[in-house]
C-alpha atoms as a PDB file:
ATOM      1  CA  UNK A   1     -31.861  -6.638  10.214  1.00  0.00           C
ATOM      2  CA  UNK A   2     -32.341  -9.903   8.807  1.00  0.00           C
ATOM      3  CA  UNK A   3     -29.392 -11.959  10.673  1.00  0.00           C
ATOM      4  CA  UNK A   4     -29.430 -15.504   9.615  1.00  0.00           C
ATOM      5  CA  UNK A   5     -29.937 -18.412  12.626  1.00  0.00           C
ATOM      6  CA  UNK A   6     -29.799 -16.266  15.889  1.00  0.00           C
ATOM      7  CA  UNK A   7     -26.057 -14.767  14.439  1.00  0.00           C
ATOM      8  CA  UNK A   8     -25.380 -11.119  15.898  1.00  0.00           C
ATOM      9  CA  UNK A   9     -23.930  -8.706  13.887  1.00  0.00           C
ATOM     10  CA  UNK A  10     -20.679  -7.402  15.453  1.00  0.00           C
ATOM     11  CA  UNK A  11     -20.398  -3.826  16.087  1.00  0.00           C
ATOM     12  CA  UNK A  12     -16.868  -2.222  14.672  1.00  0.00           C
ATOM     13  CA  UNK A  13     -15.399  -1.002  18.025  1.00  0.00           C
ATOM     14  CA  UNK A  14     -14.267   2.787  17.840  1.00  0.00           C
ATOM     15  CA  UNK A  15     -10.587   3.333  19.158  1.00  0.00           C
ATOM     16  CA  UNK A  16     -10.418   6.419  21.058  1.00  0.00           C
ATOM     17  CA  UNK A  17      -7.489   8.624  21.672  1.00  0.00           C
ATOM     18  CA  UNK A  18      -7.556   8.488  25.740  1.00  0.00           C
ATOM     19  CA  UNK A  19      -4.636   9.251  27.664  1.00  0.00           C
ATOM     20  CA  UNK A  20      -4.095   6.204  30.137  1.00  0.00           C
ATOM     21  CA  UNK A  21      -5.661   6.492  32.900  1.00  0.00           C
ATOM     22  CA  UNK A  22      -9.340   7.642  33.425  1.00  0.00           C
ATOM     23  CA  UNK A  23     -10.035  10.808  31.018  1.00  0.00           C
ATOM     24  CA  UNK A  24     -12.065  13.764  32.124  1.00  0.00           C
ATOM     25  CA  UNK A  25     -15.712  13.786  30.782  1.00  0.00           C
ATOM     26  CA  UNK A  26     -14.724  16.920  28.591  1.00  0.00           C
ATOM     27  CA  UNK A  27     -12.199  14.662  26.746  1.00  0.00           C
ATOM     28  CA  UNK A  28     -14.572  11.482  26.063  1.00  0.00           C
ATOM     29  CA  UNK A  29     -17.492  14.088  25.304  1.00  0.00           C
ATOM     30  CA  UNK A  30     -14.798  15.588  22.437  1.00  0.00           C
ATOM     31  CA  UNK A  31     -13.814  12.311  21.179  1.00  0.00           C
ATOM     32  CA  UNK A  32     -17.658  10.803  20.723  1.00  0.00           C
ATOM     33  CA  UNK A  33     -17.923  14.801  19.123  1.00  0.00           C
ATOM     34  CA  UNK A  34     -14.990  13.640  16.259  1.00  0.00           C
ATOM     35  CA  UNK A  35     -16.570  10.202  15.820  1.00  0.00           C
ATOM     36  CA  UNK A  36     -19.600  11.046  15.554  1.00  0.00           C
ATOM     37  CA  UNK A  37     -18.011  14.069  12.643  1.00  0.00           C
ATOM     38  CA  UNK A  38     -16.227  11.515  10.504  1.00  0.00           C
ATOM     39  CA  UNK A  39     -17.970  10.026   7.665  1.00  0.00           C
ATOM     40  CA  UNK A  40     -18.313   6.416   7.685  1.00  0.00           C
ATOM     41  CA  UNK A  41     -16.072   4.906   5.237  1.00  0.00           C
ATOM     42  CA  UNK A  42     -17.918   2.165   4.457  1.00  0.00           C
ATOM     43  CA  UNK A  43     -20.821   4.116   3.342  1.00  0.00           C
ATOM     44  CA  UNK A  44     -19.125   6.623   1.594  1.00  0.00           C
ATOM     45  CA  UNK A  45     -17.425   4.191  -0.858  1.00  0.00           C
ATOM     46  CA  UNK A  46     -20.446   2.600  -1.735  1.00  0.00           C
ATOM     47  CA  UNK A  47     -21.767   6.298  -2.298  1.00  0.00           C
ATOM     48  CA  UNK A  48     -18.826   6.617  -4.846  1.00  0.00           C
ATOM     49  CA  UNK A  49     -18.966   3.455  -6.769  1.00  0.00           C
ATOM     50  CA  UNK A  50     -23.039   3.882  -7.197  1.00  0.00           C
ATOM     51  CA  UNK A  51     -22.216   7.722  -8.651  1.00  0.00           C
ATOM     52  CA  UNK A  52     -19.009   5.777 -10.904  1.00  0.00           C
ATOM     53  CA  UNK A  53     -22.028   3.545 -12.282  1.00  0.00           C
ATOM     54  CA  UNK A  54     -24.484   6.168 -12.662  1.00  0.00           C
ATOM     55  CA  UNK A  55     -22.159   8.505 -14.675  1.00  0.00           C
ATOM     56  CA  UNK A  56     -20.659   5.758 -16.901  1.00  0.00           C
ATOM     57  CA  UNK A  57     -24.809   4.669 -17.583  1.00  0.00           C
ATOM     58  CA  UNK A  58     -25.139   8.218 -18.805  1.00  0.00           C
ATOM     59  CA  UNK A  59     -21.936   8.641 -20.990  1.00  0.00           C
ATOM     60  CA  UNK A  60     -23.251   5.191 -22.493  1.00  0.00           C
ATOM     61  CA  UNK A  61     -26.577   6.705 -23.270  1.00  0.00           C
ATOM     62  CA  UNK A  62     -25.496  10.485 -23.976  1.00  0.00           C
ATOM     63  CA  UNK A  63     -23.400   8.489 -26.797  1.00  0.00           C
ATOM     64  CA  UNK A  64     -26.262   6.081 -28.020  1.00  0.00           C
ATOM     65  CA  UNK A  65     -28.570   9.390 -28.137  1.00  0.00           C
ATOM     66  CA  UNK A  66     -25.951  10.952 -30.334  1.00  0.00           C
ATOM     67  CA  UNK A  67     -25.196   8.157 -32.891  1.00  0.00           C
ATOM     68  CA  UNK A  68     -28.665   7.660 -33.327  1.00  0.00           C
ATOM     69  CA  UNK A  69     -29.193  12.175 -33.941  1.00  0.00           C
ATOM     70  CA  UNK A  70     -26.147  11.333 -36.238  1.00  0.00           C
ATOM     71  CA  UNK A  71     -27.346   8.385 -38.193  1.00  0.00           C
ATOM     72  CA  UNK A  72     -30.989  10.543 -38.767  1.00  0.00           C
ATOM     73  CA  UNK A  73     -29.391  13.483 -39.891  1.00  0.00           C
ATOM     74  CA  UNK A  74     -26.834  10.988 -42.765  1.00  0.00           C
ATOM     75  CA  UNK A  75     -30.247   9.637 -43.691  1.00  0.00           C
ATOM     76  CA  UNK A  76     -32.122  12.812 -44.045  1.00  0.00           C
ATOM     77  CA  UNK A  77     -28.918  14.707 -45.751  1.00  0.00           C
ATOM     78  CA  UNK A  78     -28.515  11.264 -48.230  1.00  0.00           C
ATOM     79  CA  UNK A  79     -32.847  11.856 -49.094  1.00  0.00           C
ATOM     80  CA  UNK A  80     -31.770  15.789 -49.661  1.00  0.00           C
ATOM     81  CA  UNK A  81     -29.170  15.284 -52.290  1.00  0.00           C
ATOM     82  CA  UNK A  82     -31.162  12.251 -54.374  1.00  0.00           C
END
């Protein structure tokens, strides 16, 4: 993945919810199960900034769009009453 000079990227270690001791394999197979079900955070906020950016691009271009109808209409409305 493109690591720079030999550096390994460290994996964020999951904290489980084991009792102490040893837990049964139906315990560690339902903890992996609500791991592996929760969205990754890290993703999901870039997912929500990108779709921030993307609707303020379209309110700036939905408004550019409409000053320029408006200004076309003034003209043709100012060439109607000469």
């Amino acid at each position: 993945m493109g690591n720079k000079a030999g550096r390994r990227r460290r994996r964020r270690t999951r904290r489980f919810n084991f009792q102490a001791g040893k837990p049964s394999a139906s315990k560690q197979q339902s903890c992996w199960k609500e791991a592996a079900a929760a969205p990754p955070q890290g993703r999901l906020k870039r997912m929500e900034t990108e779709l921030a950016k993307m609707k303020a691009e379209m309110r700036d271009s939905a408004e550019s769009l409409m000053a320029g109808h408006k200004q076309r209409l003034l003209d043709l409305l100012e060439g109607y009453n000469r």
